[in-house]
C-alpha atoms as a PDB file:
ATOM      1  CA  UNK A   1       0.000   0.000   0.000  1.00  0.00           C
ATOM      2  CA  UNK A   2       2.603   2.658   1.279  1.00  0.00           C
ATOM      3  CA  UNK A   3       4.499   1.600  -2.551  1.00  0.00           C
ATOM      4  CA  UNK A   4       1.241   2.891  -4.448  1.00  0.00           C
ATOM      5  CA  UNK A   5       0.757   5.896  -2.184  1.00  0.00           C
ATOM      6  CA  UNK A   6       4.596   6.824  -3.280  1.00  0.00           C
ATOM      7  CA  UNK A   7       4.035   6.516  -7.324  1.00  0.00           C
ATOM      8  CA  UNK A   8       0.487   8.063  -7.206  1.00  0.00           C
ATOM      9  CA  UNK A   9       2.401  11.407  -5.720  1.00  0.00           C
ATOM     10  CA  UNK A  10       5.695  10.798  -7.367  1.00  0.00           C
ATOM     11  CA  UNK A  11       3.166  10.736 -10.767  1.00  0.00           C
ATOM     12  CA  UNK A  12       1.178  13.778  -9.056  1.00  0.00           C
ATOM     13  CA  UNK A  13       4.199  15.750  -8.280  1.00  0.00           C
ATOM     14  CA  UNK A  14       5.383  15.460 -11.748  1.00  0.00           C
ATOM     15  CA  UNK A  15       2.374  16.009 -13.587  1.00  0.00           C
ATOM     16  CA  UNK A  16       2.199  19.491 -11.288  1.00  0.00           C
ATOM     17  CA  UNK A  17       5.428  20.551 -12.738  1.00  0.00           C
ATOM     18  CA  UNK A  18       4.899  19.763 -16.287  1.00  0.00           C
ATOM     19  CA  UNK A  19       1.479  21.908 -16.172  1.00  0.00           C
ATOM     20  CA  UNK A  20       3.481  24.391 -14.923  1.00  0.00           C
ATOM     21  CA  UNK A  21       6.531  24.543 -17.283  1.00  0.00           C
ATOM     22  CA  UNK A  22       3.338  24.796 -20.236  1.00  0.00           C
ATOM     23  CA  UNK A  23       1.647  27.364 -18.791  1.00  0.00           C
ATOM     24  CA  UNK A  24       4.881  29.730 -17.757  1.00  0.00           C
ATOM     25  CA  UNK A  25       7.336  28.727 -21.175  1.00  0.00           C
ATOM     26  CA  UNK A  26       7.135  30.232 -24.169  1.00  0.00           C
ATOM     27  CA  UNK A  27       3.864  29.799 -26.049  1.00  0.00           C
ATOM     28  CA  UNK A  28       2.196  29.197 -22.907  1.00  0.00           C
ATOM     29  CA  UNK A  29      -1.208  30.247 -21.377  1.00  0.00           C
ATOM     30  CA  UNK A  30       0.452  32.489 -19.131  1.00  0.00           C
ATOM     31  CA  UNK A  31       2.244  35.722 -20.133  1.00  0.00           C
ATOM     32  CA  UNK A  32       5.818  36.275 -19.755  1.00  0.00           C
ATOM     33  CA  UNK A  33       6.912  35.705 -16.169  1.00  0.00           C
ATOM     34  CA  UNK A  34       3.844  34.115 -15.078  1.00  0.00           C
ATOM     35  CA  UNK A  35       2.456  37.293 -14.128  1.00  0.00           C
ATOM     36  CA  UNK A  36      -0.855  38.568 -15.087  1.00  0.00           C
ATOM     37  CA  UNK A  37      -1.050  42.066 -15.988  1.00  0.00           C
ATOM     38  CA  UNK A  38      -4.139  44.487 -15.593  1.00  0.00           C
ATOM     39  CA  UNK A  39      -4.414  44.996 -19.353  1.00  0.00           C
ATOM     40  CA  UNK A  40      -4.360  40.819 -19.874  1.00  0.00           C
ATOM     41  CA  UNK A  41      -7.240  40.601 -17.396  1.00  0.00           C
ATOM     42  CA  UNK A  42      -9.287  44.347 -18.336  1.00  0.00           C
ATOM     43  CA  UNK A  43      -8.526  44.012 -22.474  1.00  0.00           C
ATOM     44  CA  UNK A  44     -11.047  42.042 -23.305  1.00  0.00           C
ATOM     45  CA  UNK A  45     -14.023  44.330 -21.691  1.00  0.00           C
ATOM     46  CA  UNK A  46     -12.523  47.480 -22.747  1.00  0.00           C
ATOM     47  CA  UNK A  47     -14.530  49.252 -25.237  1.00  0.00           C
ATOM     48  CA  UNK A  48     -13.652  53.100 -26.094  1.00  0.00           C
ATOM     49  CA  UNK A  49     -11.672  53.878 -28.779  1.00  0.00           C
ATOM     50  CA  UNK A  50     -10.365  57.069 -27.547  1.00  0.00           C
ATOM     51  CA  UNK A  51     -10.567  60.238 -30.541  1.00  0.00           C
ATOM     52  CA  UNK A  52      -9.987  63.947 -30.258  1.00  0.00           C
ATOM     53  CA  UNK A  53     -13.657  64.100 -30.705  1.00  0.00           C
ATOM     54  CA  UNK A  54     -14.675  62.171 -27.794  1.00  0.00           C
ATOM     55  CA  UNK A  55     -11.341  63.029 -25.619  1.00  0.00           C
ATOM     56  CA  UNK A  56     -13.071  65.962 -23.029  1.00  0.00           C
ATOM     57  CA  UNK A  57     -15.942  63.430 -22.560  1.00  0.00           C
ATOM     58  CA  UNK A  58     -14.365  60.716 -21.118  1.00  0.00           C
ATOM     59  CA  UNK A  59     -11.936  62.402 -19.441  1.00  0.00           C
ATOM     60  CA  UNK A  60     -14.771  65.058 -17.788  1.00  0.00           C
ATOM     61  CA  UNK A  61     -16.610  61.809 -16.229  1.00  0.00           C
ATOM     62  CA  UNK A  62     -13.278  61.290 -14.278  1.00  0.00           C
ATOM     63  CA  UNK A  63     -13.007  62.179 -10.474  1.00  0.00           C
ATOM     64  CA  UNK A  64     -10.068  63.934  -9.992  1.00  0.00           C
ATOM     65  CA  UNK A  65      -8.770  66.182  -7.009  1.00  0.00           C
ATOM     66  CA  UNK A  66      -6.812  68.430  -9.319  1.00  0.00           C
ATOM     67  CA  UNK A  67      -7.447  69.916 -12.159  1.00  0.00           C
ATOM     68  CA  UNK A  68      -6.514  68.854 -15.980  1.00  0.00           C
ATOM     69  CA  UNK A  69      -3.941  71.153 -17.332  1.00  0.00           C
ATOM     70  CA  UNK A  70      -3.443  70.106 -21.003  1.00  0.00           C
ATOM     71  CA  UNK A  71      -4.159  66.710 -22.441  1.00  0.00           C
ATOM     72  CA  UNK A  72      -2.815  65.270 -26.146  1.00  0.00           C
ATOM     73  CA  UNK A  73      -3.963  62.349 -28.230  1.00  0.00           C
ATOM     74  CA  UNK A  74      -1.108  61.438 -30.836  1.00  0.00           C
ATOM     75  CA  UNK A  75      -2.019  57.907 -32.076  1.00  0.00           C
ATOM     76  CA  UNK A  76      -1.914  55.107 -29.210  1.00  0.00           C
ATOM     77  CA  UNK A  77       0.093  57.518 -26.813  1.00  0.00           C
ATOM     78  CA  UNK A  78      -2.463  59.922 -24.571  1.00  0.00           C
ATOM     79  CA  UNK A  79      -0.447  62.437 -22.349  1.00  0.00           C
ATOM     80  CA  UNK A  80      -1.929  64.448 -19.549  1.00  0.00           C
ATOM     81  CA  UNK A  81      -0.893  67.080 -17.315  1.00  0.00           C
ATOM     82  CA  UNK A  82      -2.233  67.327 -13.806  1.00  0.00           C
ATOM     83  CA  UNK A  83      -2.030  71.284 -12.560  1.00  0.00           C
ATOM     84  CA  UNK A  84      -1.200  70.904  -8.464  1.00  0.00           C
ATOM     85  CA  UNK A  85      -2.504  74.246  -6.612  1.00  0.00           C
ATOM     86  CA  UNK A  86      -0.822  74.572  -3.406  1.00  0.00           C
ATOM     87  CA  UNK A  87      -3.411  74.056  -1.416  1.00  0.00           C
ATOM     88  CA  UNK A  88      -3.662  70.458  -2.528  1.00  0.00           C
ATOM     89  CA  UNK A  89      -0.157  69.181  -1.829  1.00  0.00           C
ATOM     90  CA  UNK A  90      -1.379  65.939  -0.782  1.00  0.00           C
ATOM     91  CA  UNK A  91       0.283  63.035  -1.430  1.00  0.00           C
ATOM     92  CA  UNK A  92      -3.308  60.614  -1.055  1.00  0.00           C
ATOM     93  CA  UNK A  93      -5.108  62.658  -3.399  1.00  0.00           C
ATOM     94  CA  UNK A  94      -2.563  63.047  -5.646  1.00  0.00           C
ATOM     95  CA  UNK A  95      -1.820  59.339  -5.786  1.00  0.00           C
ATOM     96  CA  UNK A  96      -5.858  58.455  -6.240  1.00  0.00           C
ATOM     97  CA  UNK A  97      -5.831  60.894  -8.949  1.00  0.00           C
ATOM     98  CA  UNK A  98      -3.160  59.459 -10.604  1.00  0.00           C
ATOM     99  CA  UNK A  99      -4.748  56.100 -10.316  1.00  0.00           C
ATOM    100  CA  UNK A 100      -8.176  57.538 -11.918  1.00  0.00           C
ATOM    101  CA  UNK A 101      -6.411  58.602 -14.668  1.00  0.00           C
ATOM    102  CA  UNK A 102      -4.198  55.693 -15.882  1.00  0.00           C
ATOM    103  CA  UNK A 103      -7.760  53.377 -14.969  1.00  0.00           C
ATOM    104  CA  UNK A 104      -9.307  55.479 -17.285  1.00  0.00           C
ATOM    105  CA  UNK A 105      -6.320  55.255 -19.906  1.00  0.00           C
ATOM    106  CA  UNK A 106      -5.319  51.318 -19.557  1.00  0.00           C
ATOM    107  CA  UNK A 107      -8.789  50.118 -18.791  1.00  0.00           C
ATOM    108  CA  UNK A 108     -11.763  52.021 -19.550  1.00  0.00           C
ATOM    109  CA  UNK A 109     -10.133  52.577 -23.532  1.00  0.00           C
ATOM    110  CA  UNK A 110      -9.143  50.150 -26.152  1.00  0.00           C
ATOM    111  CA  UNK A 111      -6.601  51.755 -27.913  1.00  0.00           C
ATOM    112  CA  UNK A 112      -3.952  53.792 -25.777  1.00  0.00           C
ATOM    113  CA  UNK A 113      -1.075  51.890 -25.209  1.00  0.00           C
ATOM    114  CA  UNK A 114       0.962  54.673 -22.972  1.00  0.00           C
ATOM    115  CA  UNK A 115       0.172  57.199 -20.896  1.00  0.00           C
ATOM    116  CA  UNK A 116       2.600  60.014 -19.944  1.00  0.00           C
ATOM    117  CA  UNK A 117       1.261  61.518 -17.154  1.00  0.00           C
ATOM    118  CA  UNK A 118       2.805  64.715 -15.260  1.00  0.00           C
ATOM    119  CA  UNK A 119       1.749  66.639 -11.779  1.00  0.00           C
ATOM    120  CA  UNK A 120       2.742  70.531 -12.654  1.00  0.00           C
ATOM    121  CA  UNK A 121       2.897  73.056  -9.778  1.00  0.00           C
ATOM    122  CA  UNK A 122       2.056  76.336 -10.820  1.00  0.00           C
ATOM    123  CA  UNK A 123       3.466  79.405  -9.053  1.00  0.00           C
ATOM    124  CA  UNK A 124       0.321  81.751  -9.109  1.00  0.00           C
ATOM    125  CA  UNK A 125       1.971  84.801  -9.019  1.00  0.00           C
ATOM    126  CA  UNK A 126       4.742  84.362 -11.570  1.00  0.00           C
ATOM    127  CA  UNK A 127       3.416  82.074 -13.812  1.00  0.00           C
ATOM    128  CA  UNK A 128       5.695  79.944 -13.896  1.00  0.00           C
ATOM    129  CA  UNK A 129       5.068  75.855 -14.081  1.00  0.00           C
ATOM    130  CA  UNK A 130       7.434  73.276 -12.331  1.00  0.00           C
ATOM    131  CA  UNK A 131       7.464  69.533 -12.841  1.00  0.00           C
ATOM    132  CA  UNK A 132       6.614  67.418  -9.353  1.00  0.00           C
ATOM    133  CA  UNK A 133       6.613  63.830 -11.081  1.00  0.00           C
ATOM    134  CA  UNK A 134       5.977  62.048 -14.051  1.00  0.00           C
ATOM    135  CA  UNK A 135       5.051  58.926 -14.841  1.00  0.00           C
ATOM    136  CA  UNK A 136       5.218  56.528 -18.220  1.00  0.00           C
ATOM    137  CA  UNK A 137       2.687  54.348 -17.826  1.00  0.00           C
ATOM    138  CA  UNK A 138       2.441  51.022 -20.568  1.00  0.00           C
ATOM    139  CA  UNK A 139      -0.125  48.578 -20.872  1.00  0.00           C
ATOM    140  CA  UNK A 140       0.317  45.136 -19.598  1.00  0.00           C
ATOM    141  CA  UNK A 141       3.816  45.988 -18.176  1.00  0.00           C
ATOM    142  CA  UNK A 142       2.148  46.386 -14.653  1.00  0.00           C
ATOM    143  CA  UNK A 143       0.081  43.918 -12.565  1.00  0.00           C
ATOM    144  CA  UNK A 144      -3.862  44.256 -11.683  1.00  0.00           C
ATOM    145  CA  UNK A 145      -3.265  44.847  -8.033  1.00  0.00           C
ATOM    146  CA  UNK A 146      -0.491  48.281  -8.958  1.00  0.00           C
ATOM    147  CA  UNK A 147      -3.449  50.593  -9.200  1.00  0.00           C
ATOM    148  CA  UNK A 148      -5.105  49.590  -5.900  1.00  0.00           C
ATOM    149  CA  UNK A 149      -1.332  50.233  -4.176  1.00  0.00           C
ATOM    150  CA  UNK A 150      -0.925  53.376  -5.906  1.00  0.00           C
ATOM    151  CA  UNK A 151      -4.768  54.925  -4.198  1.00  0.00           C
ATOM    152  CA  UNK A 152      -3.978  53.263  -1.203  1.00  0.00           C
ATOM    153  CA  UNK A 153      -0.597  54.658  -0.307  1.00  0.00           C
ATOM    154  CA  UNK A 154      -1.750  57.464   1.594  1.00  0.00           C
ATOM    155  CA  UNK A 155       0.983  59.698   2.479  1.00  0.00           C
ATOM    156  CA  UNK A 156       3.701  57.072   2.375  1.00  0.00           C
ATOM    157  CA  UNK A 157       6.463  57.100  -0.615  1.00  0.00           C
ATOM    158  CA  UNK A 158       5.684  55.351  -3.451  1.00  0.00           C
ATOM    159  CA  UNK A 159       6.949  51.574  -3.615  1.00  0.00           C
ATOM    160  CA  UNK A 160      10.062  50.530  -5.404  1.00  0.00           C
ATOM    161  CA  UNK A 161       7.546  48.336  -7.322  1.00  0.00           C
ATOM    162  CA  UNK A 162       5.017  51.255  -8.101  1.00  0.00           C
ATOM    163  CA  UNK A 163       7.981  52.829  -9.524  1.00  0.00           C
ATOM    164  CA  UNK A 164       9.588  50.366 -11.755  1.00  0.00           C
ATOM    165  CA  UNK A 165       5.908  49.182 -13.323  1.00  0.00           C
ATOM    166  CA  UNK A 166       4.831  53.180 -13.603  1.00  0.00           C
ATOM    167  CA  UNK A 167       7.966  54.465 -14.547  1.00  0.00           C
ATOM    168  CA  UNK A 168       7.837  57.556 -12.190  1.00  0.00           C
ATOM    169  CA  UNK A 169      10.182  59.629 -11.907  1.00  0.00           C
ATOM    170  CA  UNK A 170      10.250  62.417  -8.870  1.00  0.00           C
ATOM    171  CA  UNK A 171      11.905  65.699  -9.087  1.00  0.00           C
ATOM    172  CA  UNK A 172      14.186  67.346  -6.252  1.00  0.00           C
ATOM    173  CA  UNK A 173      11.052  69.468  -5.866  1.00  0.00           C
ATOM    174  CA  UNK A 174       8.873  66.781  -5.169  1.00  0.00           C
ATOM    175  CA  UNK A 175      11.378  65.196  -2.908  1.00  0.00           C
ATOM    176  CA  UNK A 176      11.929  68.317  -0.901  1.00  0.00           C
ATOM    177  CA  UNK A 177       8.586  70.025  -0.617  1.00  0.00           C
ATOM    178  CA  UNK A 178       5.952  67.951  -0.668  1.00  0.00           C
ATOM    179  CA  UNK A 179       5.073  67.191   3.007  1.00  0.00           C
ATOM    180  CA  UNK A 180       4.392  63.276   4.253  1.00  0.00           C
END
């Protein structure tokens, strides 16, 4: 008995790994690295084809804490800047902002494949604009749970991860004046 116990889960155990090399190798179910990304899983229900002449429509149904500054369509690549009054240096509502806009960009359309997104602080009295951080955001090189981290991390630096799948960068500025 204890002899067919051993070859049922010696037979088990090896059957486990093979269904795993085919799903992870190439030309397997799975995506590079095994690793499902939030355009894999949100693709398929996706449905607006972003245009100039819908543009302002589906980007006025957003919720944002900040306002739009200047937006651009060129092909697959939609860029947006974020204008940052003073009064709303914060970190959580800057982050959930961000996070409404790339949703909108890499799952509500079908057809942008980057976003470059950028929060601009605007000196009021001069006039003059100054970059806080920018990310360059690509479909499927980020996994589904990356937007829920970036809303939900409050007034805490942004993860290494968050950093490497959004490609943000952070200015001095940001570093050194935006409180925690």
């Amino acid at each position: 008995m204890d002899k067919k116990w051993l070859i049922r889960s010696l037979l088990f155990a090896v059957s486990t790994v093979m269904l795993c090399a085919w799903l992870i190798g190439p030309g397997g179910a799975l995506p590079q690295g095994g690793a499902l990304s939030a355009a894999s899983v949100v693709a398929p229900a996706s449905s607006l084809v972003l245009t100039d002449e819908n543009l302002v429509d589906g980007l006025a149904s957003l919720e944002l804490s900040v306002r739009i500054a200047k937006v651009d369509l060129n092909g697959q690549i939609l860029s947006i800047d974020l204008r940052v009054a003073e009064e709303q240096f914060d970190k959580q509502q800057l982050y959930q902002s961000m996070a409404e806009v790339i949703s909108f960009a890499m799952e509500d359309t079908s057809n942008i494949d980057q976003l470059l997104l950028r929060l601009i602080a605007e000196d009021q009295w001069l006039g003059t604009r100054y970059l806080l951080l920018a990310a360059d955001v690509r479909r499927g090189a980020w996994p589904v749970q990356a937007l829920e981290e970036l809303r939900n991390s409050g007034q805490e630096e942004l993860s290494p991860s968050l950093i490497r799948w959004f490609r943000i960068t952070a200015t001095h500025l940001w570093k050194e004046h935006i409180p925690y």
